[in-house]
N, C-alpha and C. Protein backbone atom coordinates (compact mmCIF):
# COMPACT_ATOMS: atom_id res chain seq x y z
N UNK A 1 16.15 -3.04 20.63
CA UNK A 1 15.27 -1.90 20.68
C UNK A 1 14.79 -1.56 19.27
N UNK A 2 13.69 -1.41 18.97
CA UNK A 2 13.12 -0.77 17.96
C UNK A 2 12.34 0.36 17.72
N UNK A 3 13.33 0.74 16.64
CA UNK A 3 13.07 2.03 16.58
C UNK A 3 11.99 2.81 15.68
N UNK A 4 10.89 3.18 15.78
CA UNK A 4 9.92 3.10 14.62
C UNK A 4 10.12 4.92 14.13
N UNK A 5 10.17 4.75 13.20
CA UNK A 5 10.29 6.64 12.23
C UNK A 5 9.08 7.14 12.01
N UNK A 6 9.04 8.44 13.01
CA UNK A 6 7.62 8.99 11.91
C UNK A 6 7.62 9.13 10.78
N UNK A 7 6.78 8.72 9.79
CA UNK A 7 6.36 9.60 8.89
C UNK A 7 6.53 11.10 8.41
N UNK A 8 7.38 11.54 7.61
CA UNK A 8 7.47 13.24 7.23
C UNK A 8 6.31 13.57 6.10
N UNK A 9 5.30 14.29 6.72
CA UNK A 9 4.10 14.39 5.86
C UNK A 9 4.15 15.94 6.00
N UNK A 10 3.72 16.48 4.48
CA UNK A 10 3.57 17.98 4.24
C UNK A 10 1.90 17.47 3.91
N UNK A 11 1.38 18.26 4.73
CA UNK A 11 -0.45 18.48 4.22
C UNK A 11 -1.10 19.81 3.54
N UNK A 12 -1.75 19.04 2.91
CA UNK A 12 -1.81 19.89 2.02
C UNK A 12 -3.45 20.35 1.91
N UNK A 13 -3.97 21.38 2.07
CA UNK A 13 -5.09 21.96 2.68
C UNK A 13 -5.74 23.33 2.40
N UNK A 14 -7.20 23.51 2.11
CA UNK A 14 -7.45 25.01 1.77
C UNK A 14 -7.44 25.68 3.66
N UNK A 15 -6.41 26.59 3.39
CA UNK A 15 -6.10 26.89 5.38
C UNK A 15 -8.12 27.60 5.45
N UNK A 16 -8.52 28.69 4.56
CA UNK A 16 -9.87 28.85 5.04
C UNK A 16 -10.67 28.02 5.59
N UNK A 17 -11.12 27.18 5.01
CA UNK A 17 -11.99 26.04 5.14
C UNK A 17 -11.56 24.72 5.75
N UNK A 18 -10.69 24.23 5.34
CA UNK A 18 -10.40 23.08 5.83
C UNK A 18 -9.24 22.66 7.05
N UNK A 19 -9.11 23.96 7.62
CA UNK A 19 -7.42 24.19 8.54
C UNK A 19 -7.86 23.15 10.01
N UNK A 20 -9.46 22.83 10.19
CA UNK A 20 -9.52 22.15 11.22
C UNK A 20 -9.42 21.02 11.25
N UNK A 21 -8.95 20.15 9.78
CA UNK A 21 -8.93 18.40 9.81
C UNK A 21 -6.89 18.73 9.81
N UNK A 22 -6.16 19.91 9.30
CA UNK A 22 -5.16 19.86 9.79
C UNK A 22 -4.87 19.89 11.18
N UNK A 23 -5.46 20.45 12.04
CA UNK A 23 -5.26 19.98 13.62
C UNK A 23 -5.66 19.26 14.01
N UNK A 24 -6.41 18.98 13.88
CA UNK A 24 -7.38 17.13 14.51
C UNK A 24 -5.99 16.55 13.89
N UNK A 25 -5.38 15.99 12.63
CA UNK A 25 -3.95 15.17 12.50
C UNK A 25 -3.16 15.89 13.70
N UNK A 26 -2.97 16.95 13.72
CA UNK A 26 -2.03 17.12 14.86
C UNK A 26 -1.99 16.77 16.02
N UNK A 27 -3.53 16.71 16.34
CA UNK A 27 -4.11 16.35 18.07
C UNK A 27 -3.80 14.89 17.85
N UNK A 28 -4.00 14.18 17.11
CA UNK A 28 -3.46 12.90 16.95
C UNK A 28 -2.24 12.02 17.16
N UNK A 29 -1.87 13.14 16.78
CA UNK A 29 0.17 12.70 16.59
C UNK A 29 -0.01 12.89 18.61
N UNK A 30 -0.10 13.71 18.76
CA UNK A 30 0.54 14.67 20.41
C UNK A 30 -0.27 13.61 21.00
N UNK A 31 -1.18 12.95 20.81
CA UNK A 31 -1.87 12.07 21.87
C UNK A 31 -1.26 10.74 22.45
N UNK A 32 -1.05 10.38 23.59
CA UNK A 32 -0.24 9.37 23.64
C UNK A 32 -1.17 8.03 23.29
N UNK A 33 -2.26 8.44 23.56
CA UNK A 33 -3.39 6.99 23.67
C UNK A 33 -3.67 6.47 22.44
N UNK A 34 -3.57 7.63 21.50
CA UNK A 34 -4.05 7.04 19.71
C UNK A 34 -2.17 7.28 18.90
N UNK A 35 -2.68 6.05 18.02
CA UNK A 35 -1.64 4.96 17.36
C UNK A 35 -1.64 5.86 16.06
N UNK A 36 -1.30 7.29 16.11
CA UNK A 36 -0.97 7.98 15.02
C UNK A 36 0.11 9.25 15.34
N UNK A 37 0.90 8.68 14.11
CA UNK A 37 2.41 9.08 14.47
C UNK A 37 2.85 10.15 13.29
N UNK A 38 3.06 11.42 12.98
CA UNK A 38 4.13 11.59 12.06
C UNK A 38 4.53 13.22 12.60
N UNK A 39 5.59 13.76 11.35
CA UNK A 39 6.45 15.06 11.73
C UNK A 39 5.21 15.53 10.56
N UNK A 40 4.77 16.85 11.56
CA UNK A 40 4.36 17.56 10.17
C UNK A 40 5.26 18.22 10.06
N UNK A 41 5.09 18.10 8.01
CA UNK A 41 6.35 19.42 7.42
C UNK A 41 5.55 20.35 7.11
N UNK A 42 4.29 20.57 7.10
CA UNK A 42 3.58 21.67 6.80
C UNK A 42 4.18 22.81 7.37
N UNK A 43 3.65 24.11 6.39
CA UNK A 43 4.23 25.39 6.86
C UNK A 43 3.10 25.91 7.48
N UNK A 44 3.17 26.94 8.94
CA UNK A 44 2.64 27.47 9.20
C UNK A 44 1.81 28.37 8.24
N UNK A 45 1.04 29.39 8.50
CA UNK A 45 0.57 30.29 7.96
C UNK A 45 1.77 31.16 7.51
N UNK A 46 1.51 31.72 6.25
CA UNK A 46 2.88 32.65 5.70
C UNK A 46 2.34 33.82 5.59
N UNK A 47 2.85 34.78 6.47
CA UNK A 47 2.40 36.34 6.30
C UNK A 47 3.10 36.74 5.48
N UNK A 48 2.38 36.75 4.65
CA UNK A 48 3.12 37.50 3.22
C UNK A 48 1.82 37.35 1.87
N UNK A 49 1.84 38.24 1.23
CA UNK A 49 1.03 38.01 0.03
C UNK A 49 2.28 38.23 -1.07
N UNK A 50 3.14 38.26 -0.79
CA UNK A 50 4.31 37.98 -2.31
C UNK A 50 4.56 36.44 -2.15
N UNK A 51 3.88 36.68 -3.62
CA UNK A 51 3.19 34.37 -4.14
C UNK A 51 4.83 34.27 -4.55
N UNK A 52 5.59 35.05 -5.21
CA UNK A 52 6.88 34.23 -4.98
C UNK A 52 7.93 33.96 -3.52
N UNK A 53 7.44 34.40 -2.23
CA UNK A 53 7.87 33.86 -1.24
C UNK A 53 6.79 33.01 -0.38
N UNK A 54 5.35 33.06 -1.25
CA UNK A 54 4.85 31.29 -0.64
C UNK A 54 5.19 30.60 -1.24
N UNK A 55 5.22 30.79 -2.67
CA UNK A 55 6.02 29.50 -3.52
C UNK A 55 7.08 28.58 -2.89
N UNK A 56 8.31 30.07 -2.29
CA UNK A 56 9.27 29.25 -1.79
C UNK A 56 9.37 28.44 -0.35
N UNK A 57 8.65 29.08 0.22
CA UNK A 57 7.85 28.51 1.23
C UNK A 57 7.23 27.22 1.71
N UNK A 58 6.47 27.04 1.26
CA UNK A 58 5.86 26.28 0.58
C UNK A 58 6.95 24.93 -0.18
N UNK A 59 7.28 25.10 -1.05
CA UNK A 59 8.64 24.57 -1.62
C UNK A 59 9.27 23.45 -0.58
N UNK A 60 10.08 24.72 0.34
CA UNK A 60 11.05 24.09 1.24
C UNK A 60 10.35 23.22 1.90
N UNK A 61 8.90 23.45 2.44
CA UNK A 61 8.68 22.57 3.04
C UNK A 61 7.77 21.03 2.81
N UNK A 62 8.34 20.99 1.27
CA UNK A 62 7.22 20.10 0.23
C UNK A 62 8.77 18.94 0.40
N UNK A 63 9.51 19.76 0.13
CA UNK A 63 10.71 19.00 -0.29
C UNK A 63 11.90 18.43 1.17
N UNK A 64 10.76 18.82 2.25
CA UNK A 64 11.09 18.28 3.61
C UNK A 64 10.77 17.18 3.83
N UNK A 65 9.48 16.65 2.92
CA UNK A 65 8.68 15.35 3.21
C UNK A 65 8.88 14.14 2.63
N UNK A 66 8.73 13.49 3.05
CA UNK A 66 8.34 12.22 1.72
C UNK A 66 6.91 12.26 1.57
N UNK A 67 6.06 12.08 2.19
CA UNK A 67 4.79 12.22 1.84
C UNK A 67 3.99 13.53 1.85
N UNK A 68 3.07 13.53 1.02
CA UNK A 68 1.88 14.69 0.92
C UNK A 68 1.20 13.99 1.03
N UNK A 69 -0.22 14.65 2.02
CA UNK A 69 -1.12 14.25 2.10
C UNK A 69 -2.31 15.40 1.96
N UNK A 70 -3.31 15.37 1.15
CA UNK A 70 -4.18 16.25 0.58
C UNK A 70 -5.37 16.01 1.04
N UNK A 71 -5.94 16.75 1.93
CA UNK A 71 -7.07 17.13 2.35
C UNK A 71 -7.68 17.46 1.29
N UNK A 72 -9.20 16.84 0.20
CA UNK A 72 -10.06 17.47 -0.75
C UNK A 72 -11.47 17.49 -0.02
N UNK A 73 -11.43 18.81 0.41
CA UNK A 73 -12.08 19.92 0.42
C UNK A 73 -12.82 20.43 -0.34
N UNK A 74 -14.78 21.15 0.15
CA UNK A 74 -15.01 21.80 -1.00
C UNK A 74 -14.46 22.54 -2.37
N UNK A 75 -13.48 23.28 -1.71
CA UNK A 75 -12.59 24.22 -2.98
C UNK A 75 -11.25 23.44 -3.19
N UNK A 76 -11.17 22.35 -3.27
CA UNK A 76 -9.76 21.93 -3.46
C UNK A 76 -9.54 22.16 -5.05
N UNK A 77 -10.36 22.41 -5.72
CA UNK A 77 -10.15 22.14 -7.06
C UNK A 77 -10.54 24.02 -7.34
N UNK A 78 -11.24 24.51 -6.68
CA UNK A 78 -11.49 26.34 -7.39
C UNK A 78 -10.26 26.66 -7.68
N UNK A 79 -10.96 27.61 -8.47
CA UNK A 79 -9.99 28.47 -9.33
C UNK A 79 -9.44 29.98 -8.53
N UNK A 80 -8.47 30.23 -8.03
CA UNK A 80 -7.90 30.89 -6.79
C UNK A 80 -7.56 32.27 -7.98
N UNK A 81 -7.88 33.26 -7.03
CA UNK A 81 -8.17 34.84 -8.06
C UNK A 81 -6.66 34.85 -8.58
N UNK A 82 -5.37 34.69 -7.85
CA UNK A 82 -4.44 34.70 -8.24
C UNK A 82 -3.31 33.88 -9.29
N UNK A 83 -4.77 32.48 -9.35
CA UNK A 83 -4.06 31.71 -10.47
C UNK A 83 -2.83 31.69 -11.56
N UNK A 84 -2.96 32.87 -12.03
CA UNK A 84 -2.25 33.24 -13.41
C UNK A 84 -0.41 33.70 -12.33
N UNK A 85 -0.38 33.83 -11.67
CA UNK A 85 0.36 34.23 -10.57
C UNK A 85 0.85 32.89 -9.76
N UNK A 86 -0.25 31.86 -9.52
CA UNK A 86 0.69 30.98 -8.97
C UNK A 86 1.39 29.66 -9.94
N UNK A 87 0.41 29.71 -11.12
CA UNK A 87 1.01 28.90 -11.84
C UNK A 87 0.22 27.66 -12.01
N UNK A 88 -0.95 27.49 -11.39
CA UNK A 88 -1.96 26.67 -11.21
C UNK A 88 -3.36 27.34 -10.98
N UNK A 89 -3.81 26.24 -10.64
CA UNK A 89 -5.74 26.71 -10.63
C UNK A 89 -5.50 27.21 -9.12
N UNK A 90 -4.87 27.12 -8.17
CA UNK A 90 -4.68 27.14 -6.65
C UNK A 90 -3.37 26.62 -6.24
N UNK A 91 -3.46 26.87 -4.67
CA UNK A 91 -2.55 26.60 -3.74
C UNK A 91 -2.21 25.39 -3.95
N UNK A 92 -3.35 24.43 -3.64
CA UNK A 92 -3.04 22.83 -3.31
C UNK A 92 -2.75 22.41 -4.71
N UNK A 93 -3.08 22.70 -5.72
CA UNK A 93 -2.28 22.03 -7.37
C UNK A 93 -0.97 22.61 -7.24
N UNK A 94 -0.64 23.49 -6.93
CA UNK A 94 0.73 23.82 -6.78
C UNK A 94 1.39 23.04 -6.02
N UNK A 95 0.83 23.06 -4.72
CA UNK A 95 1.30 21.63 -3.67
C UNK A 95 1.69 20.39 -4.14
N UNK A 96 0.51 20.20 -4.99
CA UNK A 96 0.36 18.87 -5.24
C UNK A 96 1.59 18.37 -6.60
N UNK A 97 1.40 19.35 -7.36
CA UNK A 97 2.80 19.36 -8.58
C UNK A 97 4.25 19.54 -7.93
N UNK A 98 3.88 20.56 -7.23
CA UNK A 98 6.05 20.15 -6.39
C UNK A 98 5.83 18.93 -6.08
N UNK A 99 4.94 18.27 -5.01
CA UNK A 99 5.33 16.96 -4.44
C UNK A 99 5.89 16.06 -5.29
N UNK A 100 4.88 15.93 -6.30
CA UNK A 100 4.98 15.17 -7.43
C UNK A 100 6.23 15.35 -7.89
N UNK A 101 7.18 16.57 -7.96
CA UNK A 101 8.28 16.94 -8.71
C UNK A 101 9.41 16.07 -7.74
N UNK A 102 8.81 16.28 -6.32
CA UNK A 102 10.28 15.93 -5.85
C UNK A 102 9.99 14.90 -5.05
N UNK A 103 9.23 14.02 -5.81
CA UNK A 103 9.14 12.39 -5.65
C UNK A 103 8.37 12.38 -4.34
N UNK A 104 7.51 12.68 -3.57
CA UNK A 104 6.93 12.87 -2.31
C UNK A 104 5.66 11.53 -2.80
N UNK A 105 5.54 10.78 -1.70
CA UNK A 105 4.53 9.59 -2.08
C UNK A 105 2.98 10.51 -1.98
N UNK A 106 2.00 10.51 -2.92
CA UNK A 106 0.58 10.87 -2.60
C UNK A 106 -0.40 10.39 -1.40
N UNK A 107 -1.14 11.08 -0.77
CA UNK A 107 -2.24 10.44 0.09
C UNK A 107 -3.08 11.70 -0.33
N UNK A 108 -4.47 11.32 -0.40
CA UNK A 108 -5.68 12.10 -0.89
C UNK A 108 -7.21 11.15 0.36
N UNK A 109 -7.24 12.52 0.44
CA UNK A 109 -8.70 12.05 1.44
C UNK A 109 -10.05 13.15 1.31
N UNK A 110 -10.39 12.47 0.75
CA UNK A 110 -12.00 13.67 0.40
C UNK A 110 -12.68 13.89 1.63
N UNK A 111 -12.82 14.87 1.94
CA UNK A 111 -14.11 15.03 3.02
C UNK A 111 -15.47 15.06 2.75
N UNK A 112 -15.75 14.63 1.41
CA UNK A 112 -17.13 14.57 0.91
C UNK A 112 -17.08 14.09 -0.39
N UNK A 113 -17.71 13.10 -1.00
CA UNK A 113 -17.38 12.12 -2.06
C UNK A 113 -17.61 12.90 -3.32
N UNK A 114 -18.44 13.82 -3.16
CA UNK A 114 -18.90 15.18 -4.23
C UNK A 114 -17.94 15.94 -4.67
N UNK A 115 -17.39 15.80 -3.25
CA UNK A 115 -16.17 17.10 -3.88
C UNK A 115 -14.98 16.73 -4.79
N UNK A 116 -14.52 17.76 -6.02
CA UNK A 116 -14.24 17.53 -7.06
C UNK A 116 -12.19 17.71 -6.78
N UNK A 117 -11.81 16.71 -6.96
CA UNK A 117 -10.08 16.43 -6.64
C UNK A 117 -9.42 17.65 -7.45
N UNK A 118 -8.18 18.07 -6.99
CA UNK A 118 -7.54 18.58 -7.50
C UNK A 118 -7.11 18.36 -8.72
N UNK A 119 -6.75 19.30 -9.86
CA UNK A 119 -6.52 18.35 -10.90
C UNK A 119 -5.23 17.52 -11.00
N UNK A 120 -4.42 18.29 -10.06
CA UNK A 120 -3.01 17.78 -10.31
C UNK A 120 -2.98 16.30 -9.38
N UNK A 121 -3.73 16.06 -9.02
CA UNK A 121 -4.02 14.79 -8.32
C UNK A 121 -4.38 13.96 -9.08
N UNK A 122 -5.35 13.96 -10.34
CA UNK A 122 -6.02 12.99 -10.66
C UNK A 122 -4.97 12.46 -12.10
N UNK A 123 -4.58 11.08 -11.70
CA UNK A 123 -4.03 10.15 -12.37
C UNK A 123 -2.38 10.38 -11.84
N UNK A 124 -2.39 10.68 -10.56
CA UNK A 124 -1.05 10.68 -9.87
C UNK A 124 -0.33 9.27 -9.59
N UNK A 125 -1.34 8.37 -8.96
CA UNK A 125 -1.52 7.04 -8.75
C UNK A 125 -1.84 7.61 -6.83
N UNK A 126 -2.27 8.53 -6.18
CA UNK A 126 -2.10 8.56 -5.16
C UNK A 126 -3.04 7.34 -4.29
N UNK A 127 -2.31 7.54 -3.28
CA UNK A 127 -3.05 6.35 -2.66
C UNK A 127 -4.57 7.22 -1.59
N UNK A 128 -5.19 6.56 -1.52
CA UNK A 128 -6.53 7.54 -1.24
C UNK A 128 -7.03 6.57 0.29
N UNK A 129 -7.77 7.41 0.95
CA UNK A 129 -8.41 6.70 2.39
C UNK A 129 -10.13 7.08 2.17
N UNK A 130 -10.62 6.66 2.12
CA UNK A 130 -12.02 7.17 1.97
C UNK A 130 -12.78 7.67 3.13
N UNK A 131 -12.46 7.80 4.24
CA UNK A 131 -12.54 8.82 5.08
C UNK A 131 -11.76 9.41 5.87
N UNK A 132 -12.35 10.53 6.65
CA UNK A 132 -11.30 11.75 7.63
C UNK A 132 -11.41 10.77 8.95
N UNK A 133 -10.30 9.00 8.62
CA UNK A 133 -10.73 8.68 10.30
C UNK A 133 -9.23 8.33 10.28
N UNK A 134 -8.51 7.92 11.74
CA UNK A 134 -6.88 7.35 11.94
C UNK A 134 -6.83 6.15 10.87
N UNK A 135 -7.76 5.03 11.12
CA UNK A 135 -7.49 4.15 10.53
C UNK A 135 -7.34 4.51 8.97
N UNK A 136 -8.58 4.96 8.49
CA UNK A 136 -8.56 5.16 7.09
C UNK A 136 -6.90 5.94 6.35
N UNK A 137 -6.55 6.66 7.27
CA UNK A 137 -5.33 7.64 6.75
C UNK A 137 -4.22 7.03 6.96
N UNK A 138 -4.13 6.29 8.11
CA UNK A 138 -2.68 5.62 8.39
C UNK A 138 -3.00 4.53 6.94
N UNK A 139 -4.23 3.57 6.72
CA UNK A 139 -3.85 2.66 5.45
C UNK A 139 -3.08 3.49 4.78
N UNK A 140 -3.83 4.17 4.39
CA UNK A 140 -3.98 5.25 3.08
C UNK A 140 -1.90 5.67 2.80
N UNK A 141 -1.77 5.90 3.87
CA UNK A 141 -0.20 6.58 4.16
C UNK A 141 0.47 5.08 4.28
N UNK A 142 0.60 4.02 4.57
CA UNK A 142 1.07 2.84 4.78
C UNK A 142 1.14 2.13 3.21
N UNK A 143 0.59 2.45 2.70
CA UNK A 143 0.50 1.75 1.36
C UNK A 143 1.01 2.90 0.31
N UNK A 144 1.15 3.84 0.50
CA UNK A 144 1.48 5.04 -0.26
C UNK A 144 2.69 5.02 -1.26
């Protein structure tokens, strides 16, 4: 019998804008007919505006994964009003620096070739899919 492991992927995502290519991965996984498999470790939405309990938040569930995978998004790279507060330009550089901290393999997928990468992404070595399709993301995560 063989046993195949999902994937533990934390995604990483602006929830405004981009929260609908995080469920399309999800509708994916739940589908029996399409050949895409993993656990999301992503955190739900965190009701809370105290940035030191999304931090930790956030955190726990960075350090659940082996992989991150980064949705770049128009704003993946803006400068988030609370910056000076989270410790980065935004959410997803924060994301993207724990992963990095606690050895999590990179995946990066632009949804538009314009749009400008996070910084904490660029020269990560992440492994990248050049589009929002199964195939492109499973490479992308397979080679990671």
């Amino acid at each position: 019998m063989c046993l195949i492991m999902k994937k533990r992927v934390f995604v990483s995502f602006d929830y405004e804008r981009d929260r609908y290519y995080k469920y399309l991965l999800q509708a994916w996984d739940a589908n029996p007919d399409f050949d895409f498999e993993f656990y999301d470790m992503s955190s739900g939405e965190i009701q809370t505006n105290d940035i030191s309990r999304v931090k930790a938040a956030l955190s726990t569930k960075i350090k659940q994964a082996d992989y991150t995978l980064v949705i770049v998004g128009k704003d993946a790279n803006k400068l988030h009003k609370d910056s000076s507060y989270i410790g980065y330009r935004n959410w997803q550089n924060f994301e993207i620096a724990r992963s990095k901290a606690y050895g999590n393999r990179l995946v990066a997928v632009k949804l538009d070739y314009q749009y400008d990468s996070p910084e904490e992404l660029l020269g990560s070595g992440a492994s990248w899919a050049y589009s929002f399709s199964r195939d492109a993301i499973l490479h992308a995560l397979n080679n990671a």
